[in-house]
N, C-alpha and C. Protein backbone atom coordinates (compact mmCIF):
# COMPACT_ATOMS: atom_id res chain seq x y z
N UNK A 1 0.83 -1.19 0.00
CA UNK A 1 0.00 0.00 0.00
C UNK A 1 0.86 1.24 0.00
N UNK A 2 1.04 1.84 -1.32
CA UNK A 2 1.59 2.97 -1.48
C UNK A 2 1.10 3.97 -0.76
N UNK A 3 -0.33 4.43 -0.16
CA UNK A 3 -0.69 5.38 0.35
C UNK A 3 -1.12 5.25 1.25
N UNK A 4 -0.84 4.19 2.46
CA UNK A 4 -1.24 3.87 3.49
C UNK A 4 -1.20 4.94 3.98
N UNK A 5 -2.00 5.03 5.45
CA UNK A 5 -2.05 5.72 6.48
C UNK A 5 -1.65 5.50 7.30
N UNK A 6 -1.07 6.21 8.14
CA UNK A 6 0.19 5.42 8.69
C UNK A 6 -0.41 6.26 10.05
N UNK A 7 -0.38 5.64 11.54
CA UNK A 7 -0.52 6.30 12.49
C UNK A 7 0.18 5.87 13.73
N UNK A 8 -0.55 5.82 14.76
CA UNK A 8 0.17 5.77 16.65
C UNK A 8 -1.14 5.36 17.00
N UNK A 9 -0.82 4.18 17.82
CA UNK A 9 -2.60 3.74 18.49
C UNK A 9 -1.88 2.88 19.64
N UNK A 10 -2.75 3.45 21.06
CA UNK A 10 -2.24 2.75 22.58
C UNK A 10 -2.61 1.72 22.32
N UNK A 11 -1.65 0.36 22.68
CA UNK A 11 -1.73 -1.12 22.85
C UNK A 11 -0.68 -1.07 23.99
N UNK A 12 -1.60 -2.04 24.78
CA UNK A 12 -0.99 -2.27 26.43
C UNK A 12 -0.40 -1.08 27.15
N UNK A 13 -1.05 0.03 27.06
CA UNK A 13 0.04 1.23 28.07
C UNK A 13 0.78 1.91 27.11
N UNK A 14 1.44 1.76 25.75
CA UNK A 14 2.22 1.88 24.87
C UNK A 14 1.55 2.91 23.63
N UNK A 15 2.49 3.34 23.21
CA UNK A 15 2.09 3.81 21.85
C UNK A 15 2.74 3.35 20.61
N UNK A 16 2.02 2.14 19.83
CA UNK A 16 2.67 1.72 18.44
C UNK A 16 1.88 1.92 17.70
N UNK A 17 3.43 1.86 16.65
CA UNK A 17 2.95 2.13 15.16
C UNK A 17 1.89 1.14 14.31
N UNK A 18 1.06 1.89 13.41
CA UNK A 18 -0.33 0.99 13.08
C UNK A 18 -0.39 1.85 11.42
N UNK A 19 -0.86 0.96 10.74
CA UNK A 19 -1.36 1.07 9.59
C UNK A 19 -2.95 1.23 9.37
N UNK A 20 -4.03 1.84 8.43
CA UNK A 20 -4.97 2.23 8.38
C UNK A 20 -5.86 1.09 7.75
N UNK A 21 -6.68 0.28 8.05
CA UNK A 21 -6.70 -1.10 7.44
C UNK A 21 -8.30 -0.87 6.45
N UNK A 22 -8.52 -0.96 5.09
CA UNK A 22 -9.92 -0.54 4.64
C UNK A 22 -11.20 -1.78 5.20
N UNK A 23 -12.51 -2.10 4.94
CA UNK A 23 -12.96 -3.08 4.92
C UNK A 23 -14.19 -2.77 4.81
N UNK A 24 -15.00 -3.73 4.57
CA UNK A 24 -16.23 -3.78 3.91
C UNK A 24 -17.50 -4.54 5.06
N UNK A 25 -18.29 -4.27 4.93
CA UNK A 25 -19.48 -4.69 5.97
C UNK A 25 -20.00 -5.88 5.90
N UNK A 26 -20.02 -7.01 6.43
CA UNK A 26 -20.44 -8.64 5.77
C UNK A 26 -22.04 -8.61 6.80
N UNK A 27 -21.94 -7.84 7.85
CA UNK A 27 -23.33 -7.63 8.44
C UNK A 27 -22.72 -7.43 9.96
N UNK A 28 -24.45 -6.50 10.15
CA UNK A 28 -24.33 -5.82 11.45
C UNK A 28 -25.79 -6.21 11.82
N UNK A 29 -25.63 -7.12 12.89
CA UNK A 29 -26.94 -7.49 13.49
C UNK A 29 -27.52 -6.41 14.79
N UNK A 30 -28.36 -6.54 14.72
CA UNK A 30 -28.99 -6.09 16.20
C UNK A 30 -28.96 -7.20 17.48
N UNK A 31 -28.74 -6.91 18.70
CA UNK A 31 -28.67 -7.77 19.58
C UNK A 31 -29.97 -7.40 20.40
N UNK A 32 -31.49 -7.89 20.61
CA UNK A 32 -32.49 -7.91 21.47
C UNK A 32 -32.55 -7.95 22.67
N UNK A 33 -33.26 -7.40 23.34
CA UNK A 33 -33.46 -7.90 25.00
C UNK A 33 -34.62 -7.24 25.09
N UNK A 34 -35.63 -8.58 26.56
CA UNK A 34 -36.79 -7.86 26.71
C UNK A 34 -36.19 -7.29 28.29
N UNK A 35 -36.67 -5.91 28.78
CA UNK A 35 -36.19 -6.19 29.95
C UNK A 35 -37.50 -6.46 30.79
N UNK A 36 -37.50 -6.39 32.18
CA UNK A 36 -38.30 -6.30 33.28
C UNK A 36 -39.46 -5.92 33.05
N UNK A 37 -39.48 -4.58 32.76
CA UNK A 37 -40.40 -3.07 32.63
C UNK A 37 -41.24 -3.62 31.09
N UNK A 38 -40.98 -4.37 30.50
CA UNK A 38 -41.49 -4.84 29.74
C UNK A 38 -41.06 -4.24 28.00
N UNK A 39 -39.90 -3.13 28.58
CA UNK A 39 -39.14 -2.24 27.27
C UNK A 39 -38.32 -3.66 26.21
N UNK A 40 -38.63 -3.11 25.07
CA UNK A 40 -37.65 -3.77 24.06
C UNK A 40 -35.82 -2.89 23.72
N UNK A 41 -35.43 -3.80 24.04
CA UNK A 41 -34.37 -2.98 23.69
C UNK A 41 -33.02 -3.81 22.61
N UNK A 42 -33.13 -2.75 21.67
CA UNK A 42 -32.23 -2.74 20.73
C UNK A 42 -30.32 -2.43 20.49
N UNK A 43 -29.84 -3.20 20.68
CA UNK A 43 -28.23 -2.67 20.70
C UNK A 43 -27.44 -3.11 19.42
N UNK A 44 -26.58 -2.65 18.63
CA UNK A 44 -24.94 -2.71 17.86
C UNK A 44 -24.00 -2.59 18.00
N UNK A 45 -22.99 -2.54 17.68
CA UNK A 45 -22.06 -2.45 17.51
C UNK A 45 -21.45 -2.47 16.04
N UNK A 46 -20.99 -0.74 15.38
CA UNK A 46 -20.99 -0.43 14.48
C UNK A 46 -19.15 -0.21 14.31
N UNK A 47 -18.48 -0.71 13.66
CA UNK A 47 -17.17 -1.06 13.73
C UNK A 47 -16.56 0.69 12.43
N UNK A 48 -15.84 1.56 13.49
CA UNK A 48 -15.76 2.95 12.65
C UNK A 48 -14.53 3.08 12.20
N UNK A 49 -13.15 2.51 12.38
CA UNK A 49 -12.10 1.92 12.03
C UNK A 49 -11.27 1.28 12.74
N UNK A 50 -10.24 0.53 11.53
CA UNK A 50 -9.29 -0.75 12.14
C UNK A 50 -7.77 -0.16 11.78
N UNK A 51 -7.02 -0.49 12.38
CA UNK A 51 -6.02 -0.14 11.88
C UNK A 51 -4.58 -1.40 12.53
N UNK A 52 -3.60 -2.09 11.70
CA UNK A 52 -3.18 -3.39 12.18
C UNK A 52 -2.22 -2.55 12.68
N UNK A 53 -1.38 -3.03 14.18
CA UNK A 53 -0.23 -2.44 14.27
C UNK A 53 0.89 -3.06 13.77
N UNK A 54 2.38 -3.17 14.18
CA UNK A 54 3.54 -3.75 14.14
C UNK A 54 3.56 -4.75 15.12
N UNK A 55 2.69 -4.75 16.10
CA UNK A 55 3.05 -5.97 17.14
C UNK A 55 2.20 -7.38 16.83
N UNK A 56 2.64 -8.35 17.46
CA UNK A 56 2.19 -9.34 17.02
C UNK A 56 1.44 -10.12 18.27
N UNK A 57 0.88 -10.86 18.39
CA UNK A 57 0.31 -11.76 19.62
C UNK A 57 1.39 -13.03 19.37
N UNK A 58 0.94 -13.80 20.59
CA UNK A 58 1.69 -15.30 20.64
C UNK A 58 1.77 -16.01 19.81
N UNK A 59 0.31 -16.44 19.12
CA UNK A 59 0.19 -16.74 17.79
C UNK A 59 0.92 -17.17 16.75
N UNK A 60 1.34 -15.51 16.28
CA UNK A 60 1.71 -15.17 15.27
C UNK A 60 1.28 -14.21 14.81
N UNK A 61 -0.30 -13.47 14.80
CA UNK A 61 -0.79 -12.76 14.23
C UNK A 61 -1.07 -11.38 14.67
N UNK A 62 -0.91 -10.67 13.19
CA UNK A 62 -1.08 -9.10 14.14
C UNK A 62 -2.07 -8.57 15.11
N UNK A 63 -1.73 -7.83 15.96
CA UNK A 63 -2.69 -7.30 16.45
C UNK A 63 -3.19 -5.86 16.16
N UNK A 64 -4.88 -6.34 15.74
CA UNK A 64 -5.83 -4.86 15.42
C UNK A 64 -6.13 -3.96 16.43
N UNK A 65 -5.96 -2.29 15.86
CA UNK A 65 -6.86 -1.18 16.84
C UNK A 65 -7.78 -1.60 16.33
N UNK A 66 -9.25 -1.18 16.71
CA UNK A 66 -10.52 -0.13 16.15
C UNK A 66 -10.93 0.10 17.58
N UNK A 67 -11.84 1.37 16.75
CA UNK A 67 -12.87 1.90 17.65
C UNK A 67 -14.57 1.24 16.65
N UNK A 68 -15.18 1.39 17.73
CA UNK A 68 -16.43 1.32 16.82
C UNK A 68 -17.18 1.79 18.13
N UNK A 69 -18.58 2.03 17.39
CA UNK A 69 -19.81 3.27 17.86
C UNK A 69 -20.97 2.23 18.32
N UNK A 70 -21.59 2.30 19.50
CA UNK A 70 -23.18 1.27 19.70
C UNK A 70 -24.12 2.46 19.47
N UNK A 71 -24.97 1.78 19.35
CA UNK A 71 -26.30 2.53 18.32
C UNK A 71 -27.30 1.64 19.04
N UNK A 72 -28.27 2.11 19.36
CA UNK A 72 -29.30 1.59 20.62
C UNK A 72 -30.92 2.51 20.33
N UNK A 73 -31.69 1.86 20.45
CA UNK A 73 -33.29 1.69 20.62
C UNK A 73 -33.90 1.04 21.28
N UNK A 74 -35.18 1.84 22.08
CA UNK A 74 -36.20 0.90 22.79
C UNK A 74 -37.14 1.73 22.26
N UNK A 75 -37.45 0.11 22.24
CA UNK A 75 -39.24 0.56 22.29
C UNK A 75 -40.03 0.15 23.57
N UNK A 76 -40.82 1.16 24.57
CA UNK A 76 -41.10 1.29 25.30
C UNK A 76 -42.70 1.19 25.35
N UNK A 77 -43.02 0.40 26.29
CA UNK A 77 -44.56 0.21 26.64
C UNK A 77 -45.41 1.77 26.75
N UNK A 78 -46.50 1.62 26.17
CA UNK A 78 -47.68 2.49 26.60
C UNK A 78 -47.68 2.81 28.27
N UNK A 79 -47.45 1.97 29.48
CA UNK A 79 -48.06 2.33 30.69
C UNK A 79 -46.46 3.09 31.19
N UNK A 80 -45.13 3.19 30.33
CA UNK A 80 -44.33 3.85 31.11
C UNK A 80 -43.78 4.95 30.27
N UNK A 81 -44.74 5.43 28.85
CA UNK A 81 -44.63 6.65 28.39
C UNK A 81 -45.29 7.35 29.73
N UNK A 82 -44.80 9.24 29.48
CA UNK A 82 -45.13 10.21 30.28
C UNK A 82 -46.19 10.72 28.73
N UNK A 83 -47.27 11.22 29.85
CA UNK A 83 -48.58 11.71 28.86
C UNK A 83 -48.27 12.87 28.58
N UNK A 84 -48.50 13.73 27.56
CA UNK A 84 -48.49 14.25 27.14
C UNK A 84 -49.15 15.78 27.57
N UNK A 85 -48.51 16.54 27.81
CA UNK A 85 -49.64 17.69 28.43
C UNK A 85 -49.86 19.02 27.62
């Protein structure tokens, strides 16, 4: 990659060097729950970038940054909306 992106990302306490990694979406599910209160609730986990560093695990294989974003909805019962005034 001629035009990598080249950056600094904390692994273990540390600051190493990391490359900007592209990738494509194979799917992003929703994870459900009913709770107690009788609310539905909706959660993700939306993956916003990766980037591989120089270090490696035991393995063999590199080890990835990312950050990624949760994205969340409920849908909430009629008896624990506030009415409307």
């Amino acid at each position: 990659m001629a035009n990598a992106k080249k950056l600094k990302v904390p692994v273990g306490g540390r600051l190493v060097n990391a490359e900007k990694v592209g990738y494509k979406i194979l799917s992003e599910e929703w994870n459900k729950y009913k709770l107690n209160d009788g609310t539905e609730m909706r959660i993700k986990t939306v993956l916003t970038s990766v980037a591989r560093t120089e270090d490696f695990d035991q393995q063999g294989d590199p080890v990835y940054y990312f950050t990624t974003s949760n994205i969340g909805s409920a849908i909430v019962p009629a008896k624990l909306k506030k009415k409307a005034s």
